[in-house]
C-alpha atoms as a PDB file:
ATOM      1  CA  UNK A   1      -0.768 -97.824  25.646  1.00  0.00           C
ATOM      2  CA  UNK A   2      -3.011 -96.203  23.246  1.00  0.00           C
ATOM      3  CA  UNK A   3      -6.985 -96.200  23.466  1.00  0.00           C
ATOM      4  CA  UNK A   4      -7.079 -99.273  21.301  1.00  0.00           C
ATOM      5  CA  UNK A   5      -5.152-100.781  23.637  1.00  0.00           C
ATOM      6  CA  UNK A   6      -7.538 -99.989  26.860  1.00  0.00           C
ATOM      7  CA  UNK A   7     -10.789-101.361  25.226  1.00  0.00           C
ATOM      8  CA  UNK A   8      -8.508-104.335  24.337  1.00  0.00           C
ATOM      9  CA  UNK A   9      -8.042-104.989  27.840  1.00  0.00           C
ATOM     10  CA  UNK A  10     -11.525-103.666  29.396  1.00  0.00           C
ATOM     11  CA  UNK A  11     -13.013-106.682  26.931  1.00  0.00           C
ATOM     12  CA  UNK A  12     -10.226-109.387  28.031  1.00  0.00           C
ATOM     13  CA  UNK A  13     -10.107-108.630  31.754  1.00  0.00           C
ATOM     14  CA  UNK A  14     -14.454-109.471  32.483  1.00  0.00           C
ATOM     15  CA  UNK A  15     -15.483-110.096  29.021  1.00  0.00           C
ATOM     16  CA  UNK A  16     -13.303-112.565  27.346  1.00  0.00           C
ATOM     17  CA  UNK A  17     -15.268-114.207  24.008  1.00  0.00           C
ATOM     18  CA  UNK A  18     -16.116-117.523  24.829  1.00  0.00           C
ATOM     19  CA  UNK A  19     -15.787-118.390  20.942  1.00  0.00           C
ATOM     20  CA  UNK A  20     -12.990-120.526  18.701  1.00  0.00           C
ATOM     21  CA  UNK A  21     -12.454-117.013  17.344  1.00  0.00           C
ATOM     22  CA  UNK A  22     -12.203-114.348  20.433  1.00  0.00           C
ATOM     23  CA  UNK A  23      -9.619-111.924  19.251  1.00  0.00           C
ATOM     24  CA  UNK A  24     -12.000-111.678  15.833  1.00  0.00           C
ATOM     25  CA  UNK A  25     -14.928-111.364  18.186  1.00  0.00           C
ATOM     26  CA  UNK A  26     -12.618-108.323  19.859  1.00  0.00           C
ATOM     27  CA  UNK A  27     -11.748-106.901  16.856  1.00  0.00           C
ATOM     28  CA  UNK A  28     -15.446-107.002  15.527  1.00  0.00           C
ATOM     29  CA  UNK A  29     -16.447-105.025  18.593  1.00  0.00           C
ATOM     30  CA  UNK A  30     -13.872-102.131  18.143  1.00  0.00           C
ATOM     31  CA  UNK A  31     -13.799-102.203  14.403  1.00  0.00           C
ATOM     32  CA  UNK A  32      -9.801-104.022  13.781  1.00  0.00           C
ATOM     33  CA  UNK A  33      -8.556-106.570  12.710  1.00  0.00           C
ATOM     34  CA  UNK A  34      -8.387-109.987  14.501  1.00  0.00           C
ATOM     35  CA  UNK A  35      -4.635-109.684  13.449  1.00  0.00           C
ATOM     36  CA  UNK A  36      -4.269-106.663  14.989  1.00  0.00           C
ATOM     37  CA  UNK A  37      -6.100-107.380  18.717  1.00  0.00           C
ATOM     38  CA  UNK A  38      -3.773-110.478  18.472  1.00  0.00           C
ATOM     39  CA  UNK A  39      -0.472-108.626  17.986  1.00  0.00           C
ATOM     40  CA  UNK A  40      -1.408-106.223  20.297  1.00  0.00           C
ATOM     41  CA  UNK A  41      -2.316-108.543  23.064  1.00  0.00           C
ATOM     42  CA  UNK A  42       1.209-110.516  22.218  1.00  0.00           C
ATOM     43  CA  UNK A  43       3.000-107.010  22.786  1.00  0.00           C
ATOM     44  CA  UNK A  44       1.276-106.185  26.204  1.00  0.00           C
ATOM     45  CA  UNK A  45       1.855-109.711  27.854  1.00  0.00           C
ATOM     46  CA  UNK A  46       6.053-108.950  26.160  1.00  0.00           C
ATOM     47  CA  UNK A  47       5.666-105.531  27.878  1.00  0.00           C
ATOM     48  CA  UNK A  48       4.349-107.476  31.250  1.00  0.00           C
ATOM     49  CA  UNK A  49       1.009-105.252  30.950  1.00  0.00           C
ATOM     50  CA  UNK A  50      -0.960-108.765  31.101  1.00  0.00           C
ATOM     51  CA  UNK A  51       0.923-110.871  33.365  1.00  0.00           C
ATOM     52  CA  UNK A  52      -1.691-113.954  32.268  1.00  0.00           C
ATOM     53  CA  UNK A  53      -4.703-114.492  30.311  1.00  0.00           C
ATOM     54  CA  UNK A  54      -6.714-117.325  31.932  1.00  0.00           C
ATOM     55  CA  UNK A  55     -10.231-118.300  33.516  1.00  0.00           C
ATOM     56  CA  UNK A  56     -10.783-117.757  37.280  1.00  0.00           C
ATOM     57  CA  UNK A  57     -12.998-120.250  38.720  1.00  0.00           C
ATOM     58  CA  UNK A  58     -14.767-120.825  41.950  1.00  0.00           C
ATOM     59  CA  UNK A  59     -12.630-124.236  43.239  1.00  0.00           C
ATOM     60  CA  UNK A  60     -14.728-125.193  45.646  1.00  0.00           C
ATOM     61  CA  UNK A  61     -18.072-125.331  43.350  1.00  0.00           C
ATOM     62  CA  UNK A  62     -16.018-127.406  41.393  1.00  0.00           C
ATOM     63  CA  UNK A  63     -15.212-129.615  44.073  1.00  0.00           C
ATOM     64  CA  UNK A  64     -11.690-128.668  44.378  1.00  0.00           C
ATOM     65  CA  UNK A  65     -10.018-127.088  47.565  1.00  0.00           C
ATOM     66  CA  UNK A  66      -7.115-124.185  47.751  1.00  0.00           C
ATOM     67  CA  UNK A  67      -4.770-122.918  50.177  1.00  0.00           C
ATOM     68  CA  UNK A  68      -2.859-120.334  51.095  1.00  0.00           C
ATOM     69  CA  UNK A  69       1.320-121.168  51.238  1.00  0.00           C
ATOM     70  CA  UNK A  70       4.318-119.110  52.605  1.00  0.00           C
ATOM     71  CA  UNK A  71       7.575-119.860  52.533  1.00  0.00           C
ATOM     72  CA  UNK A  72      10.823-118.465  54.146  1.00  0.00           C
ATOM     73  CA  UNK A  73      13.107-118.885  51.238  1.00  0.00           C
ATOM     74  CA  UNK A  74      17.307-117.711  51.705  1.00  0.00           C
ATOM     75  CA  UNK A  75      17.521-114.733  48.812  1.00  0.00           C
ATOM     76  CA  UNK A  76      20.549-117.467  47.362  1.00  0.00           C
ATOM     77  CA  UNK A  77      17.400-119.665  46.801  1.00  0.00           C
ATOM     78  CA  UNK A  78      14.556-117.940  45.307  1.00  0.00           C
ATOM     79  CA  UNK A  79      15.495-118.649  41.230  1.00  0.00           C
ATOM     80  CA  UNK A  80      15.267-122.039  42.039  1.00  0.00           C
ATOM     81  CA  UNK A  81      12.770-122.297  44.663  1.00  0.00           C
ATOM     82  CA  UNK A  82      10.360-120.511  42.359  1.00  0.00           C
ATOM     83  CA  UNK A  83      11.120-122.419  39.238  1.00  0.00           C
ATOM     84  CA  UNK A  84       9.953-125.549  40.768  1.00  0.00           C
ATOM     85  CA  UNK A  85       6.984-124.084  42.514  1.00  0.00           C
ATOM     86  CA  UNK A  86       5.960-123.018  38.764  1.00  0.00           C
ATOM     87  CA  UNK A  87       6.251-125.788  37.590  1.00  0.00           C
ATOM     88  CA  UNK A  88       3.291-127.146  39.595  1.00  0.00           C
ATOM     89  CA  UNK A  89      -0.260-126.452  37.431  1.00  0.00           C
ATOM     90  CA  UNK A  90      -2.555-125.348  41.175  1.00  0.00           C
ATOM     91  CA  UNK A  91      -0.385-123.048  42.140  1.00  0.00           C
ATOM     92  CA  UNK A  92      -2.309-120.099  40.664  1.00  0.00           C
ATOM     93  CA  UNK A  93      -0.601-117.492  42.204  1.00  0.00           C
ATOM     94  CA  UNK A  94       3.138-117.014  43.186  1.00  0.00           C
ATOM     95  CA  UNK A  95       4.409-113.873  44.662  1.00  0.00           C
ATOM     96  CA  UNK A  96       7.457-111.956  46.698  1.00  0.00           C
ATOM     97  CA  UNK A  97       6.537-110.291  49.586  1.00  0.00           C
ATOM     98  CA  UNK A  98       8.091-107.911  52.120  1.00  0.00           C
ATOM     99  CA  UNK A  99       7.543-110.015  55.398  1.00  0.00           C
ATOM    100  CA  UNK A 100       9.347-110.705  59.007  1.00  0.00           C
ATOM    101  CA  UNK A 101       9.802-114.419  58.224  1.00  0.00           C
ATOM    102  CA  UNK A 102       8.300-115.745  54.851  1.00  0.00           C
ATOM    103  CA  UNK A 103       8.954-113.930  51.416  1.00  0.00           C
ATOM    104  CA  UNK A 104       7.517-116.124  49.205  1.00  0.00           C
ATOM    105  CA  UNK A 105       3.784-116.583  49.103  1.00  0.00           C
ATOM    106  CA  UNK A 106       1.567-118.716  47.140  1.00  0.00           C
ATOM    107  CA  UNK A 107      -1.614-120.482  46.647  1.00  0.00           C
ATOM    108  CA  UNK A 108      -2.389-123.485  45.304  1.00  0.00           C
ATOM    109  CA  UNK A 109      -5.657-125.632  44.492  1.00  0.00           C
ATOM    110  CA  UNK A 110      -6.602-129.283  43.950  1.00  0.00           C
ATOM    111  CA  UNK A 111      -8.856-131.952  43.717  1.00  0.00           C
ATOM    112  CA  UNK A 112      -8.489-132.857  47.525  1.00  0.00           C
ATOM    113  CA  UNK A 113      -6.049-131.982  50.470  1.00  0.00           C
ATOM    114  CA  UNK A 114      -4.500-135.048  50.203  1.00  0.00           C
ATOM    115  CA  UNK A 115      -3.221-134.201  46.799  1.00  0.00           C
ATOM    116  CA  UNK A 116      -2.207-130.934  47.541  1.00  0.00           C
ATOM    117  CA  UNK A 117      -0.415-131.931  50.913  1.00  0.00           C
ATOM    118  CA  UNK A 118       1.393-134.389  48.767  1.00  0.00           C
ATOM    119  CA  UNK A 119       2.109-131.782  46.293  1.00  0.00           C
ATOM    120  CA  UNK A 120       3.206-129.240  48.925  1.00  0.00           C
ATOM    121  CA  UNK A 121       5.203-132.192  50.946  1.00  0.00           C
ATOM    122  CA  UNK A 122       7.065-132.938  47.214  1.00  0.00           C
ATOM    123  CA  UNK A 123       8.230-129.396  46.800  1.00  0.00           C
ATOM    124  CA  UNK A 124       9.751-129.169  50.500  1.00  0.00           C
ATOM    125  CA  UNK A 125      11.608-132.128  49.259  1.00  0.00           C
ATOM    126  CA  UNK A 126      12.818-131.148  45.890  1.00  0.00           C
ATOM    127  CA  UNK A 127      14.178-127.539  47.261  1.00  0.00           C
ATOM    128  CA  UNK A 128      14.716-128.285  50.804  1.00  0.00           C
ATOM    129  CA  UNK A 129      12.686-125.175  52.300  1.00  0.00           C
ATOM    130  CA  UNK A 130       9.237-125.811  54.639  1.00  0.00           C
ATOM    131  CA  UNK A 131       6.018-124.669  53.310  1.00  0.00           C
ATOM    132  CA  UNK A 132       3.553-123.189  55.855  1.00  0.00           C
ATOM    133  CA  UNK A 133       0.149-124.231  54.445  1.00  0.00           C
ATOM    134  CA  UNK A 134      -2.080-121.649  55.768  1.00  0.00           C
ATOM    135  CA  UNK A 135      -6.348-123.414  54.374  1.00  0.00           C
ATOM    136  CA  UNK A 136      -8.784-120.896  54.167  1.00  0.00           C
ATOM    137  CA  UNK A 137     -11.957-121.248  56.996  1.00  0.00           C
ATOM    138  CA  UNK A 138     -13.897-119.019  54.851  1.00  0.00           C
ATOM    139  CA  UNK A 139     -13.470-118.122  51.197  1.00  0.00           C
ATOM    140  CA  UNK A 140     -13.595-114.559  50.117  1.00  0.00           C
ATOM    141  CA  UNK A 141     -13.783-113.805  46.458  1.00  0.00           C
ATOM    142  CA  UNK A 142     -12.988-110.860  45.376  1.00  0.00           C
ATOM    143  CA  UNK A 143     -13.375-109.172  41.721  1.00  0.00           C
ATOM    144  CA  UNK A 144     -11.122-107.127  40.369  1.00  0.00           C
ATOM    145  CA  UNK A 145     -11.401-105.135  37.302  1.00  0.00           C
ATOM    146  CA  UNK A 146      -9.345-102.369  36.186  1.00  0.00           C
ATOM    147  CA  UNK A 147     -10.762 -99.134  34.416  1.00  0.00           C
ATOM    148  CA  UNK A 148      -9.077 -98.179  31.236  1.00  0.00           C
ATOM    149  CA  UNK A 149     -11.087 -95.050  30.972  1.00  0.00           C
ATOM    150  CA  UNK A 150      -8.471 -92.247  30.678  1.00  0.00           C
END
Protein backbone atom coordinates (compact mmCIF):
# COMPACT_ATOMS: atom_id res chain seq x y z
CA UNK A 1 0.00 0.00 0.00
CA UNK A 2 1.22 3.31 -0.97
CA UNK A 3 0.17 6.74 0.76
CA UNK A 4 -2.58 7.14 -1.77
CA UNK A 5 -3.77 4.16 -0.71
CA UNK A 6 -3.96 5.06 3.27
CA UNK A 7 -5.95 8.37 2.78
CA UNK A 8 -8.12 6.15 0.50
CA UNK A 9 -8.99 4.13 3.34
CA UNK A 10 -8.79 6.81 6.35
CA UNK A 11 -11.81 8.59 4.10
CA UNK A 12 -13.80 5.13 3.47
CA UNK A 13 -13.43 3.60 6.93
CA UNK A 14 -15.44 6.98 9.09
CA UNK A 15 -15.95 9.23 6.24
CA UNK A 16 -17.58 7.53 3.40
CA UNK A 17 -19.32 10.36 0.82
CA UNK A 18 -22.81 10.13 1.22
CA UNK A 19 -23.15 11.31 -2.58
CA UNK A 20 -24.25 9.37 -6.11
CA UNK A 21 -20.59 10.15 -6.83
CA UNK A 22 -18.29 9.14 -3.61
CA UNK A 23 -15.17 7.82 -5.18
CA UNK A 24 -15.19 11.42 -7.29
CA UNK A 25 -15.90 13.08 -3.98
CA UNK A 26 -12.55 10.91 -2.75
CA UNK A 27 -10.65 11.68 -5.50
CA UNK A 28 -11.57 15.50 -5.29
CA UNK A 29 -10.25 15.47 -1.75
CA UNK A 30 -6.75 13.94 -2.56
CA UNK A 31 -6.41 15.45 -5.97
CA UNK A 32 -7.06 11.82 -8.44
CA UNK A 33 -9.07 10.68 -10.40
CA UNK A 34 -12.50 9.11 -9.54
CA UNK A 35 -11.12 6.29 -11.88
CA UNK A 36 -8.29 5.90 -10.02
CA UNK A 37 -9.84 5.81 -6.11
CA UNK A 38 -12.18 3.25 -7.85
CA UNK A 39 -9.50 0.89 -9.19
CA UNK A 40 -7.68 1.21 -6.26
CA UNK A 41 -10.43 0.39 -3.89
CA UNK A 42 -11.32 -2.75 -6.41
CA UNK A 43 -7.55 -3.90 -5.88
CA UNK A 44 -7.56 -3.66 -1.97
CA UNK A 45 -10.96 -5.55 -1.42
CA UNK A 46 -8.97 -8.41 -4.41
CA UNK A 47 -5.97 -8.13 -2.03
CA UNK A 48 -8.52 -8.76 1.12
CA UNK A 49 -7.22 -5.25 2.59
CA UNK A 50 -11.12 -4.25 2.78
CA UNK A 51 -12.89 -7.28 3.67
CA UNK A 52 -16.42 -5.10 3.07
CA UNK A 53 -17.51 -1.71 2.36
CA UNK A 54 -20.92 -1.16 4.02
CA UNK A 55 -22.93 1.09 6.61
CA UNK A 56 -22.95 0.10 10.32
CA UNK A 57 -26.06 0.97 11.97
CA UNK A 58 -27.41 1.06 15.44
CA UNK A 59 -30.26 -2.04 15.09
CA UNK A 60 -31.98 -1.39 17.88
CA UNK A 61 -32.74 2.52 17.07
CA UNK A 62 -33.99 1.13 14.10
CA UNK A 63 -36.18 -1.15 15.76
CA UNK A 64 -34.39 -4.21 14.86
CA UNK A 65 -32.77 -6.73 17.40
CA UNK A 66 -29.25 -8.82 17.04
CA UNK A 67 -27.68 -11.68 18.57
CA UNK A 68 -24.80 -13.26 19.18
CA UNK A 69 -24.53 -17.18 17.53
CA UNK A 70 -21.92 -20.02 18.02
CA UNK A 71 -21.79 -23.01 16.54
CA UNK A 72 -19.78 -26.30 17.02
CA UNK A 73 -19.29 -27.18 13.44
CA UNK A 74 -17.12 -30.87 12.47
CA UNK A 75 -13.90 -29.26 10.39
CA UNK A 76 -15.59 -31.85 7.36
CA UNK A 77 -18.46 -29.25 7.63
CA UNK A 78 -17.39 -25.77 7.73
CA UNK A 79 -17.40 -25.01 3.55
CA UNK A 80 -20.80 -25.81 3.69
CA UNK A 81 -21.97 -24.76 6.96
CA UNK A 82 -20.64 -21.30 6.18
CA UNK A 83 -21.95 -21.02 2.69
CA UNK A 84 -25.42 -21.24 3.89
CA UNK A 85 -24.96 -19.07 6.90
CA UNK A 86 -23.81 -16.37 4.13
CA UNK A 87 -26.27 -16.67 2.41
CA UNK A 88 -28.55 -15.16 5.08
CA UNK A 89 -28.58 -10.96 4.64
CA UNK A 90 -28.51 -10.30 9.12
CA UNK A 91 -25.84 -12.19 9.62
CA UNK A 92 -23.35 -9.29 9.62
CA UNK A 93 -20.56 -10.95 10.88
CA UNK A 94 -19.24 -14.58 10.41
CA UNK A 95 -16.04 -15.73 11.89
CA UNK A 96 -13.63 -18.91 12.93
CA UNK A 97 -12.57 -19.00 16.22
CA UNK A 98 -10.14 -20.99 18.38
CA UNK A 99 -12.64 -22.30 21.12
CA UNK A 100 -13.21 -25.55 23.53
CA UNK A 101 -16.58 -26.34 21.90
CA UNK A 102 -17.89 -23.84 19.18
CA UNK A 103 -15.62 -22.62 16.20
CA UNK A 104 -17.87 -20.83 14.32
CA UNK A 105 -19.27 -17.57 15.58
CA UNK A 106 -21.69 -15.19 14.24
CA UNK A 107 -24.16 -12.51 14.66
CA UNK A 108 -27.10 -11.84 13.15
CA UNK A 109 -29.93 -9.01 13.25
CA UNK A 110 -33.62 -8.65 12.39
CA UNK A 111 -36.74 -7.07 12.51
CA UNK A 112 -37.91 -9.19 15.61
CA UNK A 113 -36.75 -12.42 17.50
CA UNK A 114 -39.26 -14.27 16.04
CA UNK A 115 -37.76 -13.80 12.66
CA UNK A 116 -34.44 -14.38 13.59
CA UNK A 117 -35.28 -17.59 15.73
CA UNK A 118 -36.95 -18.76 12.61
CA UNK A 119 -34.01 -17.84 10.63
CA UNK A 120 -31.56 -19.43 13.09
CA UNK A 121 -34.08 -22.63 13.54
CA UNK A 122 -33.93 -22.84 9.31
CA UNK A 123 -30.18 -23.01 9.21
CA UNK A 124 -29.95 -25.88 12.00
CA UNK A 125 -32.19 -27.57 9.56
CA UNK A 126 -30.58 -27.03 6.26
CA UNK A 127 -26.91 -28.11 7.70
CA UNK A 128 -27.85 -30.23 10.53
CA UNK A 129 -25.55 -28.47 13.29
CA UNK A 130 -27.29 -26.53 16.60
CA UNK A 131 -26.89 -22.89 16.87
CA UNK A 132 -26.37 -21.50 20.41
CA UNK A 133 -28.11 -18.09 20.25
CA UNK A 134 -26.35 -16.18 22.82
CA UNK A 135 -29.00 -12.15 22.86
CA UNK A 136 -27.20 -9.42 24.12
CA UNK A 137 -28.65 -7.88 27.82
CA UNK A 138 -26.79 -4.82 27.09
CA UNK A 139 -25.44 -3.48 23.81
CA UNK A 140 -21.94 -2.23 23.61
CA UNK A 141 -20.88 -0.37 20.54
CA UNK A 142 -17.73 -0.04 19.85
CA UNK A 143 -15.83 2.17 17.05
CA UNK A 144 -13.15 1.14 15.38
CA UNK A 145 -10.99 3.07 13.12
CA UNK A 146 -7.68 2.26 11.88
CA UNK A 147 -4.76 4.89 11.49
CA UNK A 148 -3.08 4.92 8.17
CA UNK A 149 -0.56 7.42 9.34
CA UNK A 150 2.84 5.77 8.63
Amino acid sequence: MDEIDKKILEIIQSDYPLTSRPYKEVGDRLGISEKEVFERVVRMQKEGIIRRIGASFHSRKLGWTSTLCAAAVPKEKLKEFIKVVNQYPGVTHNYLRKHKKYNIWFTFIGPSWESIEKDLKEITKKTGIEILNLPAERIFKIKVEFPMNS
